[in-house]
C-alpha atoms as a PDB file:
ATOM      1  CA  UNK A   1      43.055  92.812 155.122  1.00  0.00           C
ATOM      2  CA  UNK A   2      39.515  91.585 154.702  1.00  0.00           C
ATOM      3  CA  UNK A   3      40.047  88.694 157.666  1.00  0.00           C
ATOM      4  CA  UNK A   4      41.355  91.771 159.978  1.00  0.00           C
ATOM      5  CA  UNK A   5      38.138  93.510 159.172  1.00  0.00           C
ATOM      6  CA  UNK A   6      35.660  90.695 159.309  1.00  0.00           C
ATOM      7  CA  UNK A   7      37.432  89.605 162.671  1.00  0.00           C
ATOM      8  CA  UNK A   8      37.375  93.292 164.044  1.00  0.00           C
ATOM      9  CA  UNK A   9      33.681  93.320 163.085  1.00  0.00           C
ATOM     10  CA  UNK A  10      33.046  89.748 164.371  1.00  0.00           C
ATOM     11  CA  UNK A  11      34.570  91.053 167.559  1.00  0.00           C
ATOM     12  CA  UNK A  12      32.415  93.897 167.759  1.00  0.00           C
ATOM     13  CA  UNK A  13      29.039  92.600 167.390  1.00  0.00           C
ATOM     14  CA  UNK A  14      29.560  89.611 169.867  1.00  0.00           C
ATOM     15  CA  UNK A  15      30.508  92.249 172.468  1.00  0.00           C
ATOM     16  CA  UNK A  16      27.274  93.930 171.556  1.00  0.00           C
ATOM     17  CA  UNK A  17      25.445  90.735 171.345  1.00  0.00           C
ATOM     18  CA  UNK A  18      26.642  89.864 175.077  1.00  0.00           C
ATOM     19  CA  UNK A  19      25.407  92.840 176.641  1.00  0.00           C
ATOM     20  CA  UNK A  20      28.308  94.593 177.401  1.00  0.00           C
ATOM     21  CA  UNK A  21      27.476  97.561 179.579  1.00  0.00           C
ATOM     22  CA  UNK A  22      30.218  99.382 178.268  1.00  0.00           C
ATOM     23  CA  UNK A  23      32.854  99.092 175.645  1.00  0.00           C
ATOM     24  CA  UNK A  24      35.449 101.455 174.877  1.00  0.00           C
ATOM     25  CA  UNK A  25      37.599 101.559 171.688  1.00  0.00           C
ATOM     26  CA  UNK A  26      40.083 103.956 171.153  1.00  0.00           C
ATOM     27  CA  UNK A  27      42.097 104.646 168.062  1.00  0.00           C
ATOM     28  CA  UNK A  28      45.840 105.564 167.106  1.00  0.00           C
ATOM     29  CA  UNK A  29      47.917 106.550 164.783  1.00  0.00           C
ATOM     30  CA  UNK A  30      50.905 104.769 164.583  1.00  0.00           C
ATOM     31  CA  UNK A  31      52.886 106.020 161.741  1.00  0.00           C
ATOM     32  CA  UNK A  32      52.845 109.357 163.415  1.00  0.00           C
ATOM     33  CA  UNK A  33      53.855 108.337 166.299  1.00  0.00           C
ATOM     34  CA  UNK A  34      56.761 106.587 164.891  1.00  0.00           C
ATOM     35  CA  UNK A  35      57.591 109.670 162.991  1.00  0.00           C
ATOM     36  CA  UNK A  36      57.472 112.053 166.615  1.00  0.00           C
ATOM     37  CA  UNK A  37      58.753 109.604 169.217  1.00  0.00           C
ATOM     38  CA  UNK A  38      61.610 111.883 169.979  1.00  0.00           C
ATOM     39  CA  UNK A  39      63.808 109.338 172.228  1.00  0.00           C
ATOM     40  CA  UNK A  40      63.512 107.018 168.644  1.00  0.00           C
ATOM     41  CA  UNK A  41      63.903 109.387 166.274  1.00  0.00           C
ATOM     42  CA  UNK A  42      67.466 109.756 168.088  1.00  0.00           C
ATOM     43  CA  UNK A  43      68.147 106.297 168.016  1.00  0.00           C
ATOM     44  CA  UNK A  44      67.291 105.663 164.302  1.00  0.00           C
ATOM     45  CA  UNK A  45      70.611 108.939 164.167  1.00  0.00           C
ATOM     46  CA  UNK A  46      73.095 106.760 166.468  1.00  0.00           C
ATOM     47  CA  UNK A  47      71.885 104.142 163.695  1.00  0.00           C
ATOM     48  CA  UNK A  48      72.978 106.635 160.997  1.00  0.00           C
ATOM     49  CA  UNK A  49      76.751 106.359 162.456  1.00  0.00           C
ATOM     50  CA  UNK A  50      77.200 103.097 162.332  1.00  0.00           C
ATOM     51  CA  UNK A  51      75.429 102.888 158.427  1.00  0.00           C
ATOM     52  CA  UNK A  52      78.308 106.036 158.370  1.00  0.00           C
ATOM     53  CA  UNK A  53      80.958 103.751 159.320  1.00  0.00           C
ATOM     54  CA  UNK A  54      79.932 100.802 157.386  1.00  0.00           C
ATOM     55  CA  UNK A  55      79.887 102.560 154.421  1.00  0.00           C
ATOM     56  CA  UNK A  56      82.996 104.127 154.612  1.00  0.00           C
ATOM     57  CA  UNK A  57      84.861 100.639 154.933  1.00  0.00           C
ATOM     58  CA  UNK A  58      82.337  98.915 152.095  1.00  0.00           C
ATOM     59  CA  UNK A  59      83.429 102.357 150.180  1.00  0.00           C
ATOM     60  CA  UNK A  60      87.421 101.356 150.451  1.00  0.00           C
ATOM     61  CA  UNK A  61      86.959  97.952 149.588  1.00  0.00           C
ATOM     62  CA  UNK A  62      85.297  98.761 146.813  1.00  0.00           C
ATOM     63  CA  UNK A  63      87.469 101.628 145.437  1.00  0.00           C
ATOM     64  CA  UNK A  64      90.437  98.859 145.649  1.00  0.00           C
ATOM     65  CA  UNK A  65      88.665  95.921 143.439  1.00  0.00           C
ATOM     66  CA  UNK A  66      88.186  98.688 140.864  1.00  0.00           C
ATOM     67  CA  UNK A  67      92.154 100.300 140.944  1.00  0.00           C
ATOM     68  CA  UNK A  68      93.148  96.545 140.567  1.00  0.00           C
ATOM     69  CA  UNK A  69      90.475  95.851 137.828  1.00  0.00           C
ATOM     70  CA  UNK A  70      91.667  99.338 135.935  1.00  0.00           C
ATOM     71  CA  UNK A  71      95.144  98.209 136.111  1.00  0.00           C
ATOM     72  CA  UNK A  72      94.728  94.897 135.073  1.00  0.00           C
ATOM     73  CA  UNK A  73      92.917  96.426 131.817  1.00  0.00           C
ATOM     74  CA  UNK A  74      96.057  98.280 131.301  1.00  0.00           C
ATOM     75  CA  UNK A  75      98.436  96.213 131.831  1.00  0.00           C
ATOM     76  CA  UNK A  76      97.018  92.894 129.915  1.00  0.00           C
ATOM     77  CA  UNK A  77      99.108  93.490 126.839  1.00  0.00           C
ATOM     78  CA  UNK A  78     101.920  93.106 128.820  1.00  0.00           C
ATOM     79  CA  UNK A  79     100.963  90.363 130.979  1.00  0.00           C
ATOM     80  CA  UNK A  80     101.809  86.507 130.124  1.00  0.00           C
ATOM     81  CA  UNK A  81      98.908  83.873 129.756  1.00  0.00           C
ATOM     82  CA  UNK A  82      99.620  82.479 133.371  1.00  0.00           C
ATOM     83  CA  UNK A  83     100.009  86.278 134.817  1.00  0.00           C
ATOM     84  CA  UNK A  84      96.846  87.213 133.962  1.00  0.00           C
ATOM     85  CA  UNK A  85      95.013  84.255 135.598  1.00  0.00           C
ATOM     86  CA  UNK A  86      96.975  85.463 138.188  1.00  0.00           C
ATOM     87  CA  UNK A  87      95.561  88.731 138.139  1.00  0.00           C
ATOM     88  CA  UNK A  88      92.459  87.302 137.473  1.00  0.00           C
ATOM     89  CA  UNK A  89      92.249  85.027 140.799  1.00  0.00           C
ATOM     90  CA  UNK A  90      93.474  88.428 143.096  1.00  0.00           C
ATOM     91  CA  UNK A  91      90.073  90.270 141.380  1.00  0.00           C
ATOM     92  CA  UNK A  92      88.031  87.634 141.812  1.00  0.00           C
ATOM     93  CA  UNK A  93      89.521  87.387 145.743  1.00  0.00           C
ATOM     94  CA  UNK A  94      88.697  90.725 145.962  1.00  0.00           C
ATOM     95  CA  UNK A  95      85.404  90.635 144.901  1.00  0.00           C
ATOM     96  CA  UNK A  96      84.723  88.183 146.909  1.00  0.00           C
ATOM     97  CA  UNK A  97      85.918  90.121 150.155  1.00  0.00           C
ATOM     98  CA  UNK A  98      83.645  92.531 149.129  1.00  0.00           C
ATOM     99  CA  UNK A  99      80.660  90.921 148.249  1.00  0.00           C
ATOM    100  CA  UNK A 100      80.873  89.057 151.596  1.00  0.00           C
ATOM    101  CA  UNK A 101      81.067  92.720 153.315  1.00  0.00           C
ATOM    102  CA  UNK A 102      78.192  93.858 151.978  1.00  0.00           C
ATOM    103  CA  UNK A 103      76.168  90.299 152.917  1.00  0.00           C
ATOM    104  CA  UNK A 104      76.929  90.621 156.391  1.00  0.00           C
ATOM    105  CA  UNK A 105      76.890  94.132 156.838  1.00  0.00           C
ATOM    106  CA  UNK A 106      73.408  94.394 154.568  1.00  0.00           C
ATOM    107  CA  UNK A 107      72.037  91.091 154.138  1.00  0.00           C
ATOM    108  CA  UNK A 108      69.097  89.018 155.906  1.00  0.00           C
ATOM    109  CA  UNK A 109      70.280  88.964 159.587  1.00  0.00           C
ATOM    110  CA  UNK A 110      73.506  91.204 158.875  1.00  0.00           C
ATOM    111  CA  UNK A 111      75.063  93.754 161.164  1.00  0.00           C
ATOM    112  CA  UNK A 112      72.298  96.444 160.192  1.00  0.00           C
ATOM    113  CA  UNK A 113      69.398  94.821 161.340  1.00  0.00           C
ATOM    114  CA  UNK A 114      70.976  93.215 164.448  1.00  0.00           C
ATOM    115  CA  UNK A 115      72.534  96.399 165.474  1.00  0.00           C
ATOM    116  CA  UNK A 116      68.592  98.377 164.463  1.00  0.00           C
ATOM    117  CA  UNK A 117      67.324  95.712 166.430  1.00  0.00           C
ATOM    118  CA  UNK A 118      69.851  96.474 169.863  1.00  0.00           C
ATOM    119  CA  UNK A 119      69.681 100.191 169.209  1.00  0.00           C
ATOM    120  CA  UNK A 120      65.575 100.543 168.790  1.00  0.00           C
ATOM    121  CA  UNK A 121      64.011  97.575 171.205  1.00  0.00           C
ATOM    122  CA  UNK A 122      64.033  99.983 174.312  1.00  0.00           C
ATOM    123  CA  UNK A 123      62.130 102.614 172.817  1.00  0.00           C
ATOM    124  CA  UNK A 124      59.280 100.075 171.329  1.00  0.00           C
ATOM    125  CA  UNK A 125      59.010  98.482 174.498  1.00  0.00           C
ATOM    126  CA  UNK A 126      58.457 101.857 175.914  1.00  0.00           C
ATOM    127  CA  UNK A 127      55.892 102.428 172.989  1.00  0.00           C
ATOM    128  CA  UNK A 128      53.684  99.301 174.176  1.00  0.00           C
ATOM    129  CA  UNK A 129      54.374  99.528 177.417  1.00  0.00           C
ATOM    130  CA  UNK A 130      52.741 103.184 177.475  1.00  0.00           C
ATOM    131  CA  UNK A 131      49.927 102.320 175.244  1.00  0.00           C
ATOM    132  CA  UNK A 132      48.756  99.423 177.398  1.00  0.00           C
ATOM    133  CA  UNK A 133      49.122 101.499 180.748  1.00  0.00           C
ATOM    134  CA  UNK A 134      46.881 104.384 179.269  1.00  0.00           C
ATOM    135  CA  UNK A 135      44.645 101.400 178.244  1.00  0.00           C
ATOM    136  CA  UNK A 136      44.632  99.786 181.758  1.00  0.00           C
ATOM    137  CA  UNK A 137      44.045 102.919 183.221  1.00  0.00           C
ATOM    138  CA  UNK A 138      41.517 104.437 181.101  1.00  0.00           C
ATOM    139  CA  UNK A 139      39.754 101.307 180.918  1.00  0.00           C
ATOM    140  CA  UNK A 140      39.694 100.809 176.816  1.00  0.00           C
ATOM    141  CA  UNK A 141      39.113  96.886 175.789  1.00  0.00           C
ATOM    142  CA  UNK A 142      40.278  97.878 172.228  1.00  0.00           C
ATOM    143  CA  UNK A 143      43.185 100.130 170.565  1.00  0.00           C
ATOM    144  CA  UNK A 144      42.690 100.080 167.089  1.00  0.00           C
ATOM    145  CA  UNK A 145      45.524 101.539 164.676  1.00  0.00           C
ATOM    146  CA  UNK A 146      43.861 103.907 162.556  1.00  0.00           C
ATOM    147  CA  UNK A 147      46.650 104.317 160.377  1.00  0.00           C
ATOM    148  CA  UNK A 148      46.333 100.644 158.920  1.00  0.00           C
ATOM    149  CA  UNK A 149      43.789 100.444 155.715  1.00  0.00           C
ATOM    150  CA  UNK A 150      41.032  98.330 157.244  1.00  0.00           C
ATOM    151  CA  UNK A 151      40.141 101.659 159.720  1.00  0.00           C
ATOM    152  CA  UNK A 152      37.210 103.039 156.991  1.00  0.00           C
ATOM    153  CA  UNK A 153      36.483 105.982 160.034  1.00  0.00           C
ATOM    154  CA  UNK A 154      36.983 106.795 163.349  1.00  0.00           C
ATOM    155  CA  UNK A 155      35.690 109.491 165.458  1.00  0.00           C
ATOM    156  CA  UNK A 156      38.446 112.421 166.552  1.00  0.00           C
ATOM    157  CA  UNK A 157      37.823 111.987 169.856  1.00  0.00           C
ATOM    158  CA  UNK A 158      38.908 108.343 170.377  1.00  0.00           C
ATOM    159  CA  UNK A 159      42.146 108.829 168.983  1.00  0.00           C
ATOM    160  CA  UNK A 160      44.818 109.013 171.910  1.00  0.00           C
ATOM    161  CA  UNK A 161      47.915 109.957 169.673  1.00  0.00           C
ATOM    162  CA  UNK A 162      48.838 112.567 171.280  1.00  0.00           C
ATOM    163  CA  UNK A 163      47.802 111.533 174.693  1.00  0.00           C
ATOM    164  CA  UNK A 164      50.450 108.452 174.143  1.00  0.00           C
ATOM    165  CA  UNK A 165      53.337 111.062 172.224  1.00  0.00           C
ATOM    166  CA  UNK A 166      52.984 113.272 175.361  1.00  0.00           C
ATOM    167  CA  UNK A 167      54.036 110.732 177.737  1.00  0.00           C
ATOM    168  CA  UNK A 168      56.446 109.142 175.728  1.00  0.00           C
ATOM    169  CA  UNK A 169      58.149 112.793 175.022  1.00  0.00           C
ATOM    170  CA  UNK A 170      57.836 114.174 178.059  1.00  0.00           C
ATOM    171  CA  UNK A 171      61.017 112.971 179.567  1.00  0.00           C
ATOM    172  CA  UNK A 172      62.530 114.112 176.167  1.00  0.00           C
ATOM    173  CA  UNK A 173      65.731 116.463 176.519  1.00  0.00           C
ATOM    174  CA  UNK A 174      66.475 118.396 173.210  1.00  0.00           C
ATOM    175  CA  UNK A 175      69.624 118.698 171.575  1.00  0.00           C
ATOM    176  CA  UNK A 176      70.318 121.029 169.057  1.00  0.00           C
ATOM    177  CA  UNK A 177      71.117 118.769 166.165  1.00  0.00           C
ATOM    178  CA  UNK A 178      73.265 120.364 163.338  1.00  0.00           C
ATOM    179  CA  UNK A 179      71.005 121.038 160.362  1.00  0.00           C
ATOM    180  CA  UNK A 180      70.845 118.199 158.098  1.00  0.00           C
ATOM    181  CA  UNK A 181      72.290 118.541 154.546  1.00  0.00           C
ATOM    182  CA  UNK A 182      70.410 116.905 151.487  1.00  0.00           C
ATOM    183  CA  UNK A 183      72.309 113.674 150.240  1.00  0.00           C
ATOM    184  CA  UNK A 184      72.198 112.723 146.910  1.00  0.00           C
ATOM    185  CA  UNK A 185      73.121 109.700 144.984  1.00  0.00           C
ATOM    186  CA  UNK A 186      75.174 109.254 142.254  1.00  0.00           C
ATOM    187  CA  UNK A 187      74.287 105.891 139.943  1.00  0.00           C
ATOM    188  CA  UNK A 188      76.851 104.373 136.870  1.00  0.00           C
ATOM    189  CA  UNK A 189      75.661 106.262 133.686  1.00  0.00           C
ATOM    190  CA  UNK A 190      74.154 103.451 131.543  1.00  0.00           C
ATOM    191  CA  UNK A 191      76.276 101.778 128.753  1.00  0.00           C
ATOM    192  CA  UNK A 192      75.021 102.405 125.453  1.00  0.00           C
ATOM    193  CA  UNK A 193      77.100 100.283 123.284  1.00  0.00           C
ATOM    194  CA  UNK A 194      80.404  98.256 123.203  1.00  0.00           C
ATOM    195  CA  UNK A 195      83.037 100.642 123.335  1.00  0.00           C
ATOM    196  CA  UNK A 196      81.882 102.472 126.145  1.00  0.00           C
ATOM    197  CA  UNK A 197      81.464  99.248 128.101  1.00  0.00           C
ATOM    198  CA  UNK A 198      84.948  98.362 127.306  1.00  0.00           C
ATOM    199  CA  UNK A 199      86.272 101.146 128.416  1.00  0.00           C
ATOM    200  CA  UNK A 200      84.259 101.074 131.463  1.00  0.00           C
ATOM    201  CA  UNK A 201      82.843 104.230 130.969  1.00  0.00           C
ATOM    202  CA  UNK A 202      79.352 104.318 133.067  1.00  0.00           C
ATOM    203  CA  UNK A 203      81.434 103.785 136.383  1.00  0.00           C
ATOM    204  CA  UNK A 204      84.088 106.254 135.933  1.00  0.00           C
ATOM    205  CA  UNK A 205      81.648 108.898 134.932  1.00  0.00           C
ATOM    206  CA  UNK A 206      80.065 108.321 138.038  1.00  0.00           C
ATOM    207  CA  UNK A 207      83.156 108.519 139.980  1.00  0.00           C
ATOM    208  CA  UNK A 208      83.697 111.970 138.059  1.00  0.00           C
ATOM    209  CA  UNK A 209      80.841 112.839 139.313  1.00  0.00           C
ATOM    210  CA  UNK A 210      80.970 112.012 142.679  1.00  0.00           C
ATOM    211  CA  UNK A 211      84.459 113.902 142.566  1.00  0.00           C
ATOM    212  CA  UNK A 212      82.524 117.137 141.532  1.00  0.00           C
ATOM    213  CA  UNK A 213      79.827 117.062 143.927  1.00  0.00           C
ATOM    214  CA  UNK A 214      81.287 115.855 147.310  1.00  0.00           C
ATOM    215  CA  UNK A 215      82.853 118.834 148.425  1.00  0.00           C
ATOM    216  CA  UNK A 216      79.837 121.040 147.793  1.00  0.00           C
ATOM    217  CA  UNK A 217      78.533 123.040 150.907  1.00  0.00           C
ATOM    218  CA  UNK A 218      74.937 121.893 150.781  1.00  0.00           C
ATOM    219  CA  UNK A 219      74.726 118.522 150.038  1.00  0.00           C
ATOM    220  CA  UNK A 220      76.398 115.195 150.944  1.00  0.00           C
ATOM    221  CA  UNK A 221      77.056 112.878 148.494  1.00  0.00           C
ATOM    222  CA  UNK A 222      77.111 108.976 148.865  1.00  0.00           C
ATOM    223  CA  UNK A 223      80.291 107.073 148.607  1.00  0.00           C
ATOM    224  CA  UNK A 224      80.352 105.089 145.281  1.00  0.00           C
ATOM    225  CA  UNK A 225      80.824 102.059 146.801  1.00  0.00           C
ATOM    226  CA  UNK A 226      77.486 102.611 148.865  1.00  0.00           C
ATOM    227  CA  UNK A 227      75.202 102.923 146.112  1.00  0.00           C
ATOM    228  CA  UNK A 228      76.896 100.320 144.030  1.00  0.00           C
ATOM    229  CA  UNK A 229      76.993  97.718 146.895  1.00  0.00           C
ATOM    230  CA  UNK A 230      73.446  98.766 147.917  1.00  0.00           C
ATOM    231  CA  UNK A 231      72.470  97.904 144.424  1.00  0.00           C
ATOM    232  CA  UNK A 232      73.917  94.542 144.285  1.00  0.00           C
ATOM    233  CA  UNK A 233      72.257  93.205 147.538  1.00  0.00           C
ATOM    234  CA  UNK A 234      69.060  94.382 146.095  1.00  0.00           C
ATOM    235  CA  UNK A 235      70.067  92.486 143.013  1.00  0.00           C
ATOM    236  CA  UNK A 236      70.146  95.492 140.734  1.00  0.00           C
ATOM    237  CA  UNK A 237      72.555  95.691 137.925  1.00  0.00           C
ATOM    238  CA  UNK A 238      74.298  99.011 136.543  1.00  0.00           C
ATOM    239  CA  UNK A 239      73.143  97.724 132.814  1.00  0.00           C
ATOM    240  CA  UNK A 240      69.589  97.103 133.848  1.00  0.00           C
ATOM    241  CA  UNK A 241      68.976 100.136 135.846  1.00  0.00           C
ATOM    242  CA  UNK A 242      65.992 102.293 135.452  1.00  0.00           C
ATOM    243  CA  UNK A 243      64.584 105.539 137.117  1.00  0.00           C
ATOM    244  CA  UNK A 244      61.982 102.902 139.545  1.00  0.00           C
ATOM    245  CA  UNK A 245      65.426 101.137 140.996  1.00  0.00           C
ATOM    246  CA  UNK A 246      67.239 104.362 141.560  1.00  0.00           C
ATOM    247  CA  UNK A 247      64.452 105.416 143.249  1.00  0.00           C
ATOM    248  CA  UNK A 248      64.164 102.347 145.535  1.00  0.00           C
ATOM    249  CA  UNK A 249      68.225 102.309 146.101  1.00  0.00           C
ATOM    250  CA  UNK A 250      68.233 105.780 147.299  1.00  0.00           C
ATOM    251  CA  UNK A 251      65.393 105.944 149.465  1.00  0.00           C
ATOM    252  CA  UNK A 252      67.046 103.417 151.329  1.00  0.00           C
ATOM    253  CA  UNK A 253      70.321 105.130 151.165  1.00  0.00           C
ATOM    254  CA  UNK A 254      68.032 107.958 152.850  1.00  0.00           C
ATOM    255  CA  UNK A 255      68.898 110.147 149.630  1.00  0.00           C
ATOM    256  CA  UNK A 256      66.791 113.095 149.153  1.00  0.00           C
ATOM    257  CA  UNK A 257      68.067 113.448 145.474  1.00  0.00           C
ATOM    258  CA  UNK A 258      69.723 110.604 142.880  1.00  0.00           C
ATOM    259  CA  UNK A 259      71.719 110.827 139.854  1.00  0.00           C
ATOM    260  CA  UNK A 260      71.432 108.736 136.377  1.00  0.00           C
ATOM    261  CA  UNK A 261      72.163 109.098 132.991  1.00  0.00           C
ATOM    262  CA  UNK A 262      73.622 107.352 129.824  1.00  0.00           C
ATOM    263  CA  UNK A 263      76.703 107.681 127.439  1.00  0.00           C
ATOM    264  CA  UNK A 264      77.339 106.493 124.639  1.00  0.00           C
ATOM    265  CA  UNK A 265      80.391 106.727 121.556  1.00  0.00           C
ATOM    266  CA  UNK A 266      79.534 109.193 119.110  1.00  0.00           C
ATOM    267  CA  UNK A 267      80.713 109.814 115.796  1.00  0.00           C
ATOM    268  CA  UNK A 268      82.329 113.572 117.279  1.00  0.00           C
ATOM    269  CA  UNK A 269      83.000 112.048 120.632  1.00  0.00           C
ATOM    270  CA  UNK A 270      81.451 110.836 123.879  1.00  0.00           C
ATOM    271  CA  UNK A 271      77.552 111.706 124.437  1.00  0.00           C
ATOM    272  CA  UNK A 272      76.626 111.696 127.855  1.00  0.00           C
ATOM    273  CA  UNK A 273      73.140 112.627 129.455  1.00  0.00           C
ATOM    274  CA  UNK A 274      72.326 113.519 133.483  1.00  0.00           C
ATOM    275  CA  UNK A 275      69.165 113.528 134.663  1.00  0.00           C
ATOM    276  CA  UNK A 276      68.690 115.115 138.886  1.00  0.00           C
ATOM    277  CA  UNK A 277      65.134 113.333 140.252  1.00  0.00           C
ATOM    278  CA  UNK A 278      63.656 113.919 143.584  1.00  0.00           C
ATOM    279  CA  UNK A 279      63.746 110.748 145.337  1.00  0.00           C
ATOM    280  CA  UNK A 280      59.924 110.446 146.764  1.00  0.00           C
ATOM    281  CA  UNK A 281      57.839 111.886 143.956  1.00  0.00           C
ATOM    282  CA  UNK A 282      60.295 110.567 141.370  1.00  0.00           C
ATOM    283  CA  UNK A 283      60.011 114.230 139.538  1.00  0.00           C
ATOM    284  CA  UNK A 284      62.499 114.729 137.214  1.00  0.00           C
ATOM    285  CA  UNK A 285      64.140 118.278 138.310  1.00  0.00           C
ATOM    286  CA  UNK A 286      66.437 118.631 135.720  1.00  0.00           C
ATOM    287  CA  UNK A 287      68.404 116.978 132.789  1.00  0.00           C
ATOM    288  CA  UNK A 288      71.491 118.469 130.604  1.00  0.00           C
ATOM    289  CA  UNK A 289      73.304 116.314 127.929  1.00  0.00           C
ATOM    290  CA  UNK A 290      77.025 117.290 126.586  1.00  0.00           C
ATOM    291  CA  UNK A 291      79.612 115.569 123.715  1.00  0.00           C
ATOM    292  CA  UNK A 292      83.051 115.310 124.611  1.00  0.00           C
ATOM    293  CA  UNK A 293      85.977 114.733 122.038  1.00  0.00           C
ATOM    294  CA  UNK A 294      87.537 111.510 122.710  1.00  0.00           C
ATOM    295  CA  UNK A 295      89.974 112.362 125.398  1.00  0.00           C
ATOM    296  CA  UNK A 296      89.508 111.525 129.126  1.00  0.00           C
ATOM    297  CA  UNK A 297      90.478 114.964 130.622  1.00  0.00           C
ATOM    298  CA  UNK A 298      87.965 116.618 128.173  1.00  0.00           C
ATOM    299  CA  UNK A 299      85.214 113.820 129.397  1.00  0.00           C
ATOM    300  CA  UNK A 300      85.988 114.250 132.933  1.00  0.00           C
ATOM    301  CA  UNK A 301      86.032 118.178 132.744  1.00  0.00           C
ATOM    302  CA  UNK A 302      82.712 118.189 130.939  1.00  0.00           C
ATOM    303  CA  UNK A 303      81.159 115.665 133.012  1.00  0.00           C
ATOM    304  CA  UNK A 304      82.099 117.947 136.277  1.00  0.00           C
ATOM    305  CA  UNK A 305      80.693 120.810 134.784  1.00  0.00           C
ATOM    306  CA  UNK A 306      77.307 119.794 133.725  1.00  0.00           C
ATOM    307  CA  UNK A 307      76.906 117.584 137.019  1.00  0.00           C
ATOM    308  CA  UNK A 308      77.493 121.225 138.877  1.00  0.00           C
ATOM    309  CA  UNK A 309      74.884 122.883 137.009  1.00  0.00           C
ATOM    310  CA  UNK A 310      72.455 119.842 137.430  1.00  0.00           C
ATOM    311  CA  UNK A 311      71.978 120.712 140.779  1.00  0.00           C
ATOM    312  CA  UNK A 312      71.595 124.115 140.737  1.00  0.00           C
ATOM    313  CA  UNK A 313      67.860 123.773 140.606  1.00  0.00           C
ATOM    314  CA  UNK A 314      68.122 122.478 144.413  1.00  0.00           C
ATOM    315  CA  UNK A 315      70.679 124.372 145.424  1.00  0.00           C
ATOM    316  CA  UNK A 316      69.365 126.662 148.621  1.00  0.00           C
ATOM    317  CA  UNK A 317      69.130 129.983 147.911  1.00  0.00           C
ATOM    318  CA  UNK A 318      71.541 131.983 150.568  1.00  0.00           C
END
């Protein structure tokens, strides 16, 4: 940042130095414009459905490793020595299928940013191309984006923001675009101890959960398998995670809202604890806790239940 500034500076001063009968800067905000291109902002939504589509198919792959992994659990006492390495090598087969989904659908050079890439180039071409016209014809030798950190001031009337957001949107036909519902997402409830881990309790609460929620008028909720497989490219682990990773998973999920918790085996039954945080400020909305005797339908009933009034904090008011 300092070399941008000194070289800005630098730049400046020799101009000066030279004589330059006139010199005109202008400034612009970048990050707005970004924000009210209109033409992009509907491109970054035909984006959307393909993240859509991707996610449904990363969703089924993943909701198949974990039926075979639940019946292998269940059926291991029955299984011979050389059937469950059998079952073993199908899970890990599977896993592998679906690790190497999410790798090239999410990872460095993947289908996502190929297909941003395709879907977005036009409009930033546009973007440059229409700043350097208005500079051509307006005769500025330097456009300076005041929205990076080394701009310490800048007068109002150099910036051109709007100047450039008029052209760019002034081709712009509007749809009406169906009002967007709030997504949240839905992380694995942190493990307390071992029997809760062997039972594989922090992922099937958060498929309970996910159950609950998705059918709910105002908000969409994430498949499971798209926050789970979003947390392993990003190298995040369901007994490591913390309110910061959430926070960074669902952004990029585009989640308004996210979901964590804990349970843990209690000497009455199964403590669990949900806690609803607003994904940008990271405020914690709300947070109920419940114990449920040690029977799954009395687990997933309770679970259900509190996860429904969790949200009722941010649920719009008709």
């Amino acid at each position: 940042m300092k070399k941008a500034v000194l070289f800005v500076l630098g730049f400046l001063f020799s101009v000066n130095f030279l004589g330059a009968k006139e010199f005109k800067i202008a400034t612009i905000d970048m990050q707005r414009v970004m924000k009210e291109y209109r033409d992009l902002n509907d491109a970054r939504k035909d984006m959307a459905e393909y993240e859509r589509e991707w996610r449904k198919v990363q969703d089924s792959l993943y909701s198949e490793l974990q039926r075979r992994k639940n019946e292998f659990e269940k059926k291991i006492p029955m299984l011979t020595p050389q059937g469950v390495l059998d079952e073993q090598k199908k899970i890990e087969e599977l896993e592998k299928e679906y690790n190497d989904y999410v790798k090239k659908i999410w990872g460095e050079g993947g289908e996502y940013s190929r297909k941003l890439k395709e879907i977005t180039r036009p409009y930033l071409e546009k973007l440059y191309e229409t700043i350097n016209k208005l500079a051509e014809e307006e005769g500025y030798e330097l456009i300076i984006d005041k929205s990076a950190r080394f701009v310490i001031y800048a007068k109002n009337s150099l910036d051109i923001t709007d100047e450039v957001l008029d052209y760019l949107n002034k081709e712009y036909v509007a749809t009406a675009p169906a009002e967007r519902k709030k997504v949240i997402a839905v992380f694995p409830l942190l493990e307390k101890d071992k029997d809760v881990k062997t039972m594989g309790l922090g992922m099937r609460s958060q498929e309970i959960i996910i159950a609950s929620l998705k059918n709910s008028p105002n908000f969409d909720v994430l498949p499971q398998g798209s926050v789970n497989g979003r947390m392993s490219s990003m190298g995040i682990r369901p007994e490591n995670l913390n309110e910061s990773q959430a926070s960074q998973v669902a952004a990029v999920l585009n989640a308004d809202y996210f979901i964590i918790g804990e349970i843990s085996k209690q000497s009455q039954g199964i403590k669990f604890i949900l806690s609803l945080y607003d994904t940008r400020t990271m405020q914690k909305i709300n947070s109920l806790e419940n114990i449920a005797e040690n029977a799954e339908e009395i687990l997933e009933q309770k679970l259900a239940n509190k996860a429904r009034q969790l949200i009722t904090p941010i649920v719009p008011e008709n």
